[in-house]
Protein backbone atom coordinates (compact mmCIF):
# COMPACT_ATOMS: atom_id res chain seq x y z
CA UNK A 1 20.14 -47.55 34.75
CA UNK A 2 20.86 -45.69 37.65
CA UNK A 3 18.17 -43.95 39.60
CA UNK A 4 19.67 -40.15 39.27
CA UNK A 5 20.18 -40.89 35.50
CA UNK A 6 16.45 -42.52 35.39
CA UNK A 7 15.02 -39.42 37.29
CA UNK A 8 17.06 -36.76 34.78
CA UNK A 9 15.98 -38.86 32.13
CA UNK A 10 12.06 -38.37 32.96
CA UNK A 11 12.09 -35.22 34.04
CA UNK A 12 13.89 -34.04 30.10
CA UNK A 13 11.10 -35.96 28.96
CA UNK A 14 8.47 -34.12 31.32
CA UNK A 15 7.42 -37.15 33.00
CA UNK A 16 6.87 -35.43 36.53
CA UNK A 17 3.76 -37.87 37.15
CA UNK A 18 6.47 -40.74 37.08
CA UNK A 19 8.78 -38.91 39.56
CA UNK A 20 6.49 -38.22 42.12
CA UNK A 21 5.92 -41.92 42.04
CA UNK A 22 9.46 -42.82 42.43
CA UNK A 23 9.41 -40.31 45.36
CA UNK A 24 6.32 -41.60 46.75
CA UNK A 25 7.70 -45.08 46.70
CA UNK A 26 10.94 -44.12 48.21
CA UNK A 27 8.80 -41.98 50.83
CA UNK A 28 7.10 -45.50 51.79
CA UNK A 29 3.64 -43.70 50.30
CA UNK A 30 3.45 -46.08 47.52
CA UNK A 31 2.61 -49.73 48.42
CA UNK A 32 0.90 -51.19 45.34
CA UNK A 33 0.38 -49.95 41.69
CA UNK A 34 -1.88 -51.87 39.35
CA UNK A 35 -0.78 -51.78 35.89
CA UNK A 36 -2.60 -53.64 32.75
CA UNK A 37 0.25 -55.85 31.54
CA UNK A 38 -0.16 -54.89 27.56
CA UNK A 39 0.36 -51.41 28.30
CA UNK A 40 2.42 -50.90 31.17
CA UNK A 41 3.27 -47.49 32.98
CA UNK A 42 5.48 -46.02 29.84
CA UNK A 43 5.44 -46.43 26.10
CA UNK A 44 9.00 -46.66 26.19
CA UNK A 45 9.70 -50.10 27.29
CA UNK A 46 13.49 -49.28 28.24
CA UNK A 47 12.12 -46.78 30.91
CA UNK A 48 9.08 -48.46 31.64
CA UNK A 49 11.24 -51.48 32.89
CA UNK A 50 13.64 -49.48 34.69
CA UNK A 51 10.84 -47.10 36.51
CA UNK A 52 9.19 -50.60 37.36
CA UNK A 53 12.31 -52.14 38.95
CA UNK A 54 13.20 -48.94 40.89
CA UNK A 55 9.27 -49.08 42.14
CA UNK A 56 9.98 -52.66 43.07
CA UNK A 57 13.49 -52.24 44.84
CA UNK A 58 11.45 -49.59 46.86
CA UNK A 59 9.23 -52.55 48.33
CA UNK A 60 6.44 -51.07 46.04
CA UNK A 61 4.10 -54.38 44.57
CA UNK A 62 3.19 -54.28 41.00
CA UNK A 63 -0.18 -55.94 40.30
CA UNK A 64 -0.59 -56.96 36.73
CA UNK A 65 -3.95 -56.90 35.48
CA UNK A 66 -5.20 -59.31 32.86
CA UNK A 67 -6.91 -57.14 29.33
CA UNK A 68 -10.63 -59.12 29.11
């Protein structure tokens, strides 16, 4: 998915929270985001992976935290 289509895709979905950390990351404000692994950043697991990878491509490291 392209990032213009991701980003109009969040925002119809009022997911501004997610934006701003897409433009944080592309900013450079973003270095790190911890995320637990069974839950990830969205429910839906066709835009979770695609925010993730755009986080990623914008040198932004996802740290995976194990459920106990």
């Amino acid at each position: 998915m392209k990032r213009d289509e991701l980003i109009q895709e969040l925002k119809q979905n009022n997911m501004d929270e997610i934006v701003e950390l897409i433009e944080d990351a592309e900013n450079g404000e973003l270095e790190e985001l911890e995320l637990a692994r069974s839950l990830g950043l969205l429910r839906d697991d066709r835009l979770n992976n695609a925010v993730i990878s755009l986080l990623e491509e914008n040198g932004v490291t996802i740290i995976y935290l194990d459920d106990e």
